[in-house]
Protein backbone atom coordinates (compact mmCIF):
# COMPACT_ATOMS: atom_id res chain seq x y z
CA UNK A 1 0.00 0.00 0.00
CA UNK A 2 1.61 3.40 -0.59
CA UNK A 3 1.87 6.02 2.28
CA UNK A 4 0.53 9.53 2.04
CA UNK A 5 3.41 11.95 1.57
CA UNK A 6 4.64 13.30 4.90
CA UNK A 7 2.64 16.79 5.44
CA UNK A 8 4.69 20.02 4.31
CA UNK A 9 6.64 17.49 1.75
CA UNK A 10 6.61 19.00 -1.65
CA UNK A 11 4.65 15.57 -2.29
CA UNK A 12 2.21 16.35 0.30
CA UNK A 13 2.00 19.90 -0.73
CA UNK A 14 1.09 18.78 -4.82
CA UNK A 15 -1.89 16.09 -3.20
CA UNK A 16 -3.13 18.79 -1.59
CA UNK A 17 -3.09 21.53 -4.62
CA UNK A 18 -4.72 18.20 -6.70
CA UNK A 19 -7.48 17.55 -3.96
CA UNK A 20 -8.28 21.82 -4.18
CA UNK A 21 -8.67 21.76 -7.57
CA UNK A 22 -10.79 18.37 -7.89
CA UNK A 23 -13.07 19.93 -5.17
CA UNK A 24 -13.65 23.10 -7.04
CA UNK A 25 -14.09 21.09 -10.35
CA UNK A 26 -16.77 18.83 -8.63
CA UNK A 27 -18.73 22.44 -7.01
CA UNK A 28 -18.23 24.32 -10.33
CA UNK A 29 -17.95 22.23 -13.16
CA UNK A 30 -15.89 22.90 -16.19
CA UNK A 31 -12.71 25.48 -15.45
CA UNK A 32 -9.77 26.59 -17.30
CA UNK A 33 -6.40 26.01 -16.22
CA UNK A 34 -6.01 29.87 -15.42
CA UNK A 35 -9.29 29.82 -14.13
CA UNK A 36 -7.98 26.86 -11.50
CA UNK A 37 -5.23 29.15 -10.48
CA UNK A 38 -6.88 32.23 -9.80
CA UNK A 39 -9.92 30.17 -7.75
CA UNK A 40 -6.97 28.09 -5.55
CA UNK A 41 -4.95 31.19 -5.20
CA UNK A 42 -2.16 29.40 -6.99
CA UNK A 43 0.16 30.76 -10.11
CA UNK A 44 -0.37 29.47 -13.60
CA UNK A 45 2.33 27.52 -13.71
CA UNK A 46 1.24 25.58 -10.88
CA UNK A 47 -2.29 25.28 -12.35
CA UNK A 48 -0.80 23.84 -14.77
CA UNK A 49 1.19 21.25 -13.39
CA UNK A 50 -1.94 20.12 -11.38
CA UNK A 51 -3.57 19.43 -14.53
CA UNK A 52 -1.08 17.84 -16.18
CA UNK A 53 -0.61 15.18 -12.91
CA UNK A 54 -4.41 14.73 -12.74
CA UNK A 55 -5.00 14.34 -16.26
CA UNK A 56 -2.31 12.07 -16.29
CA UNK A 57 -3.65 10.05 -13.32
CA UNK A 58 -6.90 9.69 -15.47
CA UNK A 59 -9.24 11.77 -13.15
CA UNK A 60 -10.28 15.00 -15.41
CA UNK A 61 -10.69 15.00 -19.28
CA UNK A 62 -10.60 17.86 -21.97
CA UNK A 63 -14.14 19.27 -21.69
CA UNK A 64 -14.38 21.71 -24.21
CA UNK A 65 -13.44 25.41 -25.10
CA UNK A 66 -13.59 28.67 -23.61
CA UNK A 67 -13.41 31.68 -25.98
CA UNK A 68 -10.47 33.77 -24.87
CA UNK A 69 -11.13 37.02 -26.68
CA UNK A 70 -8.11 37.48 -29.21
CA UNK A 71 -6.24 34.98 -28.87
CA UNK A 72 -6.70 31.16 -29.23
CA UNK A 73 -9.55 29.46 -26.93
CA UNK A 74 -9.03 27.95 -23.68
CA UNK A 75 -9.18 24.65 -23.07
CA UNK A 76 -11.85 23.67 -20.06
CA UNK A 77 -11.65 20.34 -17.93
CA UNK A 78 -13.86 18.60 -15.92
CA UNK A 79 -13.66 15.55 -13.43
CA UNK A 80 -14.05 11.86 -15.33
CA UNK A 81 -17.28 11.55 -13.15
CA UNK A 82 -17.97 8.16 -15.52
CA UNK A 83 -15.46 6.10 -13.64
CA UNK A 84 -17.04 6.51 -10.31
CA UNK A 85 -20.64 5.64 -9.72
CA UNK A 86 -23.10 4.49 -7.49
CA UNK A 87 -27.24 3.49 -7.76
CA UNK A 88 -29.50 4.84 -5.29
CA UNK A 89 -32.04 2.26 -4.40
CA UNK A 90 -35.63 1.97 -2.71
CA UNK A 91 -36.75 -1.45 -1.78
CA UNK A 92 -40.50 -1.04 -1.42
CA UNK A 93 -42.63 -4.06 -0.94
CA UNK A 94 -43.66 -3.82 -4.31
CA UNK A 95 -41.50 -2.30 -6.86
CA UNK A 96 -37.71 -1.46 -6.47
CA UNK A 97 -36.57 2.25 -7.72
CA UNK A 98 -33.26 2.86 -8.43
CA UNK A 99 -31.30 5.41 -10.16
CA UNK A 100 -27.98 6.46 -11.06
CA UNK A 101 -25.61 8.95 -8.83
CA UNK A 102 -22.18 10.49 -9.70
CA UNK A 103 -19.88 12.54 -7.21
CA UNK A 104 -21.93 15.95 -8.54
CA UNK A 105 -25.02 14.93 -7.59
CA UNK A 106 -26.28 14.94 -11.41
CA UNK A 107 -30.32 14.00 -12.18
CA UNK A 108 -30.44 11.02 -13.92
CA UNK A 109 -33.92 8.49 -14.65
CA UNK A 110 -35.62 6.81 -12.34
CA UNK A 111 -35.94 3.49 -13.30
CA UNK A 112 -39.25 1.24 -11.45
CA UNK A 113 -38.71 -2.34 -11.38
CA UNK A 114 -41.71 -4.34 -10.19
CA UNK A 115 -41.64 -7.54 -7.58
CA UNK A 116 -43.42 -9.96 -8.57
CA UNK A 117 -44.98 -11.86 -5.75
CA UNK A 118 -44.78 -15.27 -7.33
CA UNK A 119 -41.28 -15.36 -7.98
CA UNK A 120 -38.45 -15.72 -5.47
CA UNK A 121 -36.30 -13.09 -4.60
CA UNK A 122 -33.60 -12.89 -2.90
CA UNK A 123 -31.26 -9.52 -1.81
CA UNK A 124 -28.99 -9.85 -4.60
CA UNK A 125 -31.52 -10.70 -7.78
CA UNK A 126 -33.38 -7.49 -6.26
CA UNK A 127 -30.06 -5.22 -6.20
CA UNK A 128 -28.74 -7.01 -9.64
CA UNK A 129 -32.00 -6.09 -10.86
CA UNK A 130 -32.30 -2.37 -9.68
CA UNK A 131 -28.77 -1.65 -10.94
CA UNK A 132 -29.62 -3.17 -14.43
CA UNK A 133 -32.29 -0.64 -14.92
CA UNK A 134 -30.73 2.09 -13.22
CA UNK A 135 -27.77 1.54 -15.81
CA UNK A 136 -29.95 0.84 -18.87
CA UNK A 137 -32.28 4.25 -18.38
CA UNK A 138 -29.30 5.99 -17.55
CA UNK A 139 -27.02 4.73 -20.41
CA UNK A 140 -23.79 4.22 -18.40
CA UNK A 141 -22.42 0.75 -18.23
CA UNK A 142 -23.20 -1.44 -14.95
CA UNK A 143 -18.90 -2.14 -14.73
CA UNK A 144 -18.56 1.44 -13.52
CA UNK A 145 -20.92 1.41 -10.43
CA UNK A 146 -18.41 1.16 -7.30
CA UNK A 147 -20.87 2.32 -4.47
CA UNK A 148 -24.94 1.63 -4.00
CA UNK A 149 -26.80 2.93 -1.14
CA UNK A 150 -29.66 0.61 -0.29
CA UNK A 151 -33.05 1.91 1.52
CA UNK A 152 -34.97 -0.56 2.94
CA UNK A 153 -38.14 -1.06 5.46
CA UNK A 154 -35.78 -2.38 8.20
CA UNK A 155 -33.58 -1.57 11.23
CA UNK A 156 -29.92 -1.67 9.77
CA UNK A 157 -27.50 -2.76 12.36
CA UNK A 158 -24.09 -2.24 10.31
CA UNK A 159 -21.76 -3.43 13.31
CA UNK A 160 -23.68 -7.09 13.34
CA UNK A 161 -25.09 -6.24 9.69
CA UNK A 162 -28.33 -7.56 10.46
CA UNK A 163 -31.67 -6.67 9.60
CA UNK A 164 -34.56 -6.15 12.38
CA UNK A 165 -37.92 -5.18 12.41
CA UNK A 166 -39.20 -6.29 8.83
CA UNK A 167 -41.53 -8.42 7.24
CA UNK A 168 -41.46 -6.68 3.29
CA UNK A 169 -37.92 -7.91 2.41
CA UNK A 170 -39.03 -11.77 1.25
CA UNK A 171 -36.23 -13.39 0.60
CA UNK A 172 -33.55 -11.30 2.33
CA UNK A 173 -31.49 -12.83 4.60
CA UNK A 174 -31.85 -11.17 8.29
CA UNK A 175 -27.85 -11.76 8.79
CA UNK A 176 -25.04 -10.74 6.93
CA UNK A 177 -27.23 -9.41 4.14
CA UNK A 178 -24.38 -6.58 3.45
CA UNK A 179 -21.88 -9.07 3.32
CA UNK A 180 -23.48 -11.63 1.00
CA UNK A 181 -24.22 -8.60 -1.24
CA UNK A 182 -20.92 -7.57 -1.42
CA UNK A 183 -19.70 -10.24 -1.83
CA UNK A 184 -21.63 -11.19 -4.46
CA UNK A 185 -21.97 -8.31 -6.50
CA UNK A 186 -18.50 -6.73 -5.71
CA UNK A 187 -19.42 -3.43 -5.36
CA UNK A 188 -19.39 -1.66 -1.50
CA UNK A 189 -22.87 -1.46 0.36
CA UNK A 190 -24.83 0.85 2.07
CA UNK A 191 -28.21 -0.68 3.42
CA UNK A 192 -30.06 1.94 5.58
CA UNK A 193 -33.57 2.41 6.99
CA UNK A 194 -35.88 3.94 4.53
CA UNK A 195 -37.34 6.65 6.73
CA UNK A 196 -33.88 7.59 7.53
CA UNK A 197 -33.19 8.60 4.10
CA UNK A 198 -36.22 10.66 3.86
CA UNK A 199 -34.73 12.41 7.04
CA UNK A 200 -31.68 13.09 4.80
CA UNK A 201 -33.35 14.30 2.54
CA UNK A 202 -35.46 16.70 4.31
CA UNK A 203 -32.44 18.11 5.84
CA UNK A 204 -30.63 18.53 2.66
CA UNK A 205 -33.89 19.77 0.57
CA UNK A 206 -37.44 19.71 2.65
CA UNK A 207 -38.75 21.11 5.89
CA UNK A 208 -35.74 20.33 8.12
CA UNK A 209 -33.18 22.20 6.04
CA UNK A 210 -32.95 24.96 8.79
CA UNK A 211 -34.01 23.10 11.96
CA UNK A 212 -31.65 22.61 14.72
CA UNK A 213 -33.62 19.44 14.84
CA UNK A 214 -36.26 17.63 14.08
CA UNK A 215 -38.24 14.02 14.43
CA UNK A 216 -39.94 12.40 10.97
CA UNK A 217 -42.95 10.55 10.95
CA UNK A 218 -43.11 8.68 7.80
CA UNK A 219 -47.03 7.93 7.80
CA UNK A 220 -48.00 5.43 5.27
CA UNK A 221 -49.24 1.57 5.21
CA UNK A 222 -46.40 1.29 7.67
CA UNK A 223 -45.36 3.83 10.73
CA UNK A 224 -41.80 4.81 11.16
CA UNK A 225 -39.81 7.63 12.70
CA UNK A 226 -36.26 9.10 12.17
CA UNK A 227 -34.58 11.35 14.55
CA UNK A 228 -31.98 14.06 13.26
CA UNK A 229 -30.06 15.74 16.06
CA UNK A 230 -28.34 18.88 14.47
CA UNK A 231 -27.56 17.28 11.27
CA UNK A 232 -26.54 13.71 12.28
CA UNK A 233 -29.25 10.38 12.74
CA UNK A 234 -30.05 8.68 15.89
CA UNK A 235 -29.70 5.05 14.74
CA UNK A 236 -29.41 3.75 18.37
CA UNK A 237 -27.23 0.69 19.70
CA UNK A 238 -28.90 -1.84 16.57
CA UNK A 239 -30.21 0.59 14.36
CA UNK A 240 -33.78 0.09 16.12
CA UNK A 241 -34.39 3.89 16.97
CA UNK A 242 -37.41 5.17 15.86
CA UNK A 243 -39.15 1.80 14.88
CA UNK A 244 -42.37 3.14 17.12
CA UNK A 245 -44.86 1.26 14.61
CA UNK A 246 -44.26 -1.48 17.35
CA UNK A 247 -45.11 0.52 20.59
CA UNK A 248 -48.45 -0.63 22.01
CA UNK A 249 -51.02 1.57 21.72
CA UNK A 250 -51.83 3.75 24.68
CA UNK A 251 -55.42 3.09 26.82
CA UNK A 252 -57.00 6.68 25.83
CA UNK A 253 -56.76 5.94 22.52
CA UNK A 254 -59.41 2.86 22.94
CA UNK A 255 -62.07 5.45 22.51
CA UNK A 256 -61.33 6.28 19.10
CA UNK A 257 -59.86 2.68 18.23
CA UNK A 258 -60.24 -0.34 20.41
CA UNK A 259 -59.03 -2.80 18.49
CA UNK A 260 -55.76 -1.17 17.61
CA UNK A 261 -53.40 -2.94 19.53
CA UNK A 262 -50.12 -0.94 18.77
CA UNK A 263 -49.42 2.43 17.14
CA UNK A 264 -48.87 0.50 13.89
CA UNK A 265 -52.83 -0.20 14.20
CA UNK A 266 -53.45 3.04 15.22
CA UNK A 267 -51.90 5.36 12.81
CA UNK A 268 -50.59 3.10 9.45
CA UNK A 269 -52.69 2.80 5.98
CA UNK A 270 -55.45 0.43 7.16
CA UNK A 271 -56.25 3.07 10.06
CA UNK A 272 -56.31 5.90 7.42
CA UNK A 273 -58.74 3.58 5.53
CA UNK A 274 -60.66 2.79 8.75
CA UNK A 275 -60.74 6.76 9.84
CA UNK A 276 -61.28 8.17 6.91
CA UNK A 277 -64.28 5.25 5.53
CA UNK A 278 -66.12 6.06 9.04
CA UNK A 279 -65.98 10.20 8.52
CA UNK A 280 -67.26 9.40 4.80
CA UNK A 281 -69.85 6.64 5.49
CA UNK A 282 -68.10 4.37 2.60
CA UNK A 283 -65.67 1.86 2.58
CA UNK A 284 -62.31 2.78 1.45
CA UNK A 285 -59.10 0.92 0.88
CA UNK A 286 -55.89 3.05 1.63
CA UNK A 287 -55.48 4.71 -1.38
CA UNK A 288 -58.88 6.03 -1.94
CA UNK A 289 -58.42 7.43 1.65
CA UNK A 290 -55.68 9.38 0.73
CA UNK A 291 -57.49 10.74 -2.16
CA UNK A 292 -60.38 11.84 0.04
CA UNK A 293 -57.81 13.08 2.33
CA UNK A 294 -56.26 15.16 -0.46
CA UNK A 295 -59.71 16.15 -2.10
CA UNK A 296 -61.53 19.42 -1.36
CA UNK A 297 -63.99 18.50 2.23
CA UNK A 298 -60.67 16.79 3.62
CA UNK A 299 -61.37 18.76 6.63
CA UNK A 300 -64.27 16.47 7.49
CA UNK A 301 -61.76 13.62 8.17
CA UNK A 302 -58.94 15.99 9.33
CA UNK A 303 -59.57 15.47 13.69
CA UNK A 304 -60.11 12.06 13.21
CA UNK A 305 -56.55 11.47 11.93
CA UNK A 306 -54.75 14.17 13.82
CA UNK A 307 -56.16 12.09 16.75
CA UNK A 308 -54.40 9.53 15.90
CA UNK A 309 -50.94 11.01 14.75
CA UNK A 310 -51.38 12.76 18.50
CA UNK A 311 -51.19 9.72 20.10
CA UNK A 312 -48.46 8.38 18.38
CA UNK A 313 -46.43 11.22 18.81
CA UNK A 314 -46.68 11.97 22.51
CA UNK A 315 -44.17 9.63 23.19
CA UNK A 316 -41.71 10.70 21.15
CA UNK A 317 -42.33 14.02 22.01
CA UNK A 318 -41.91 13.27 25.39
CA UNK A 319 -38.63 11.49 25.18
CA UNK A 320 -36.99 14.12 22.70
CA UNK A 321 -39.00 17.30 23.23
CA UNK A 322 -38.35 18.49 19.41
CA UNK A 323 -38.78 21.84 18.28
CA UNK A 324 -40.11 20.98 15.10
CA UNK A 325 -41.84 17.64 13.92
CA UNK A 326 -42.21 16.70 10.25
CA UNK A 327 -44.87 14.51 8.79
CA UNK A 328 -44.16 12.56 5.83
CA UNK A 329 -45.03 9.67 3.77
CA UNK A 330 -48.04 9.11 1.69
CA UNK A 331 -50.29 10.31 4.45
CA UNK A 332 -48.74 13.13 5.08
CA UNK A 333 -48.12 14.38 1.36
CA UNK A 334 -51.90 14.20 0.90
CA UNK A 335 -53.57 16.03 4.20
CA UNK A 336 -49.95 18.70 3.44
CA UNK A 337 -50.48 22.16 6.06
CA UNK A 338 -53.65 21.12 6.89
CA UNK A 339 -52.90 18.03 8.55
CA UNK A 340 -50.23 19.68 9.90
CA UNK A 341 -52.49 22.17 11.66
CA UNK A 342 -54.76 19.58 12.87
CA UNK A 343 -52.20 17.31 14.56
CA UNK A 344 -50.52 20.43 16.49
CA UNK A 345 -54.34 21.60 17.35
CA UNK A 346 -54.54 17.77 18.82
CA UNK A 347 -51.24 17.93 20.39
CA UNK A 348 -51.88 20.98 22.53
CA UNK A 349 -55.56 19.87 23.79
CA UNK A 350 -54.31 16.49 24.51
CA UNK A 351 -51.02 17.30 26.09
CA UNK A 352 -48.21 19.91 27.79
CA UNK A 353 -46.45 19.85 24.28
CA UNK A 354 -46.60 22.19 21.61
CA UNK A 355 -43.69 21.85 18.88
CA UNK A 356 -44.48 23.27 15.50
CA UNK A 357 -45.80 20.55 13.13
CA UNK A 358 -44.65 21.33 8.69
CA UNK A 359 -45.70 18.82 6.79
CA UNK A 360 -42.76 17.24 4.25
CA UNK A 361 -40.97 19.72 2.01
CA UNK A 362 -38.79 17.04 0.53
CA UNK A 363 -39.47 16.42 -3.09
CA UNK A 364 -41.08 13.01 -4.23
CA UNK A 365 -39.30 10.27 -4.19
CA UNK A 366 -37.37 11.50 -0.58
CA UNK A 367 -35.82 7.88 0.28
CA UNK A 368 -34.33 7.79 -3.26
CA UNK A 369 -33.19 11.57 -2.81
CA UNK A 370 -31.86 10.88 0.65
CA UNK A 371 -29.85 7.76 -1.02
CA UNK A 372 -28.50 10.19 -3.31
CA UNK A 373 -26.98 12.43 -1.01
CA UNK A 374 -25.39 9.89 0.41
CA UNK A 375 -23.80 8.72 -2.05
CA UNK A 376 -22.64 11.68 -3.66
CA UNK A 377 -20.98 12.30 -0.30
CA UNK A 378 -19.02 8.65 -0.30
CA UNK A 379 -18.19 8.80 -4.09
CA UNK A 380 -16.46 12.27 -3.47
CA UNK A 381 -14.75 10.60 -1.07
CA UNK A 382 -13.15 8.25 -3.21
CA UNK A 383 -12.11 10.87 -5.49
CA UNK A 384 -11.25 13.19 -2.19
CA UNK A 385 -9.51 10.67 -0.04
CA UNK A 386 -8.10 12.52 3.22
């Protein structure tokens, strides 16, 4: 293995200059070799010895030209984002999305791959499969993916790399389902908790980006909670914070729901169904709940549900005491602010609490875009070692 240089060596000195100048080609794009220099504070010359190494190392390529004025045109480079990529994936419990990532964070297809329940899976001929049509709709060859960042309806426990709390992942294995991966597809792997990608993603792009704080609650056919402190997520000692879905309902809420027998009952897509079917007088199924629920007279079902939501968040409230709580998922995309309202009007008649309840302001898709951020972050990395 070679050493890094020894720092304040003219070796350690020229990694350095390279690092600056891949940084500022990965936040700007395209640059001259003057226009290196004058953003790194370094001469021409110098400038141009970076490129040369780096160009010769096979990490930037000739991008194009730069009109100069008078003279002859400048030539531009740009970072060989091709050779390092990664494929953000979703693992619902029925369809996989994936999608391509590179170290700048570019947009790329989504492509939907469906399960099909009478066929066996298993973790890798789910991930081979994502990656295929990640690759195919994004027209880059599978050989150069080096990095995938999996989100799945689990507790991740990286140390034991096990898999807790689940019953959508058929075919999985519970243990060593990183390993086996990796080992089988050769490429490094992330798996996280969906709902903690979301978080990610509200904090990079949705309601959280300014919070100090704030606790998720992904409302959809399933319940689940993330917790960012200040930028970083509670996972807890297996990766089981947040899984509240399993909490057993509280006593006052056997007025509204007696046969719910944990918040999972309570609060998840059947109890939508349930609230929202006895408001309207009609059965519903899940989805046609949350079209009611995002339909004009939603506010007819509106204290039903907050009811609910209330009771499943006083815990967590209690525990945590955050200044801001975010509710996402299907559930909470359709009732948007005034859902929102009526859960923090149900909070403060049924409790001390009163935190201010946004409802999601991440874009669709927020476990693929919270996969995304993290792997642009680990695939600069690689080209940004420390």
């Amino acid at each position: 293995m070679t050493s890094s240089p020894a720092p304040g060596t003219p070796g350690w000195l020229a990694l350095r200059n390279d690092q600056a100048a891949l940084a500022l080609l990965l936040d700007e794009g395209p640059l001259t070799r003057n226009r290196i220099g004058e953003l790194t504070g370094l001469s021409k010359p110098t400038a141009a010895q970076i490129v040369a190494r780096l160009e010769e190392a096979g990490l930037i390529r000739t991008a194009g030209e730069l009109s100069a004025g008078r003279g002859p045109n400048a030539v531009t480079y740009d970072v060989r984002l091709d050779r390092t990529l990664g494929v953000a994936i979703d693992v619902d419990e029925t369809v996989l999305r994936a999608t391509v990532v590179d170290a700048r964070g570019s947009q790329r297809p989504v492509a939907t791959v469906a399960l099909d329940a009478s066929h066996p899976r298993s973790a890798e001929g789910d991930v081979r499969r994502a990656i295929e049509a990640a690759c195919t709709a994004a027209g880059v060859e599978p050989a150069a993916i080096v990095e995938i960042v999996i989100g799945v309806q689990a507790a991740t426990d990286p140390a034991a790399d096990r898999l807790n709390f689940t019953d959508t992942l058929d075919g999985w294995p519970m243990q060593n389902a990183r390993g086996e991966l990796e080992a089988g597809l050769g490429i490094a792997v992330t798996l996280e908790n969906d709902v903690n990608l979301a978080a990610i993603a509200e904090r990079a792009e949705g309601a959280g980006a300014e919070a100090p704080g704030f606790a998720l609650l992904w409302l959809g056919e399933g319940l689940g909670l993330s917790i960012d402190l200040d930028g970083t997520i509670l996972h807890g000692a297996t990766g089981g914070a947040g899984e509240i879905g399993y909490l057993p309902a509280p006593r006052t809420a056997m007025a509204i729901d007696p046969d719910a027998e944990d918040l999972q009952e309570l609060v998840g897509g059947s109890a939508v169904a349930r609230a929202a079917s006895a408001v309207l007088g009609t059965p519903l199924d899940y989805a046609h709940a949350l079209d009611a629920l995002a339909a004009p007279g939603q506010e007819r079902i509106l204290p039903a549900l907050a009811q609910r939501i209330a009771f499943a968040l006083t815990p967590v409230i209690a525990v945590l005491d955050p200044s801001l709580v975010i509710l996402g998922g299907p559930t909470g995309v359709a009732g948007g602010a005034p859902l929102a309202d009526a859960v923090s009007a149900a909070l403060r008649a049924s409790s001390s609490w009163n935190p201010t309840v946004h409802t999601t302001g991440a874009p669709a898709d927020a476990v693929l875009l919270g996969a995304r951020h993290v792997l642009v972050s680990r695939l600069r990395a690689r080209i940004l070692p420390d």
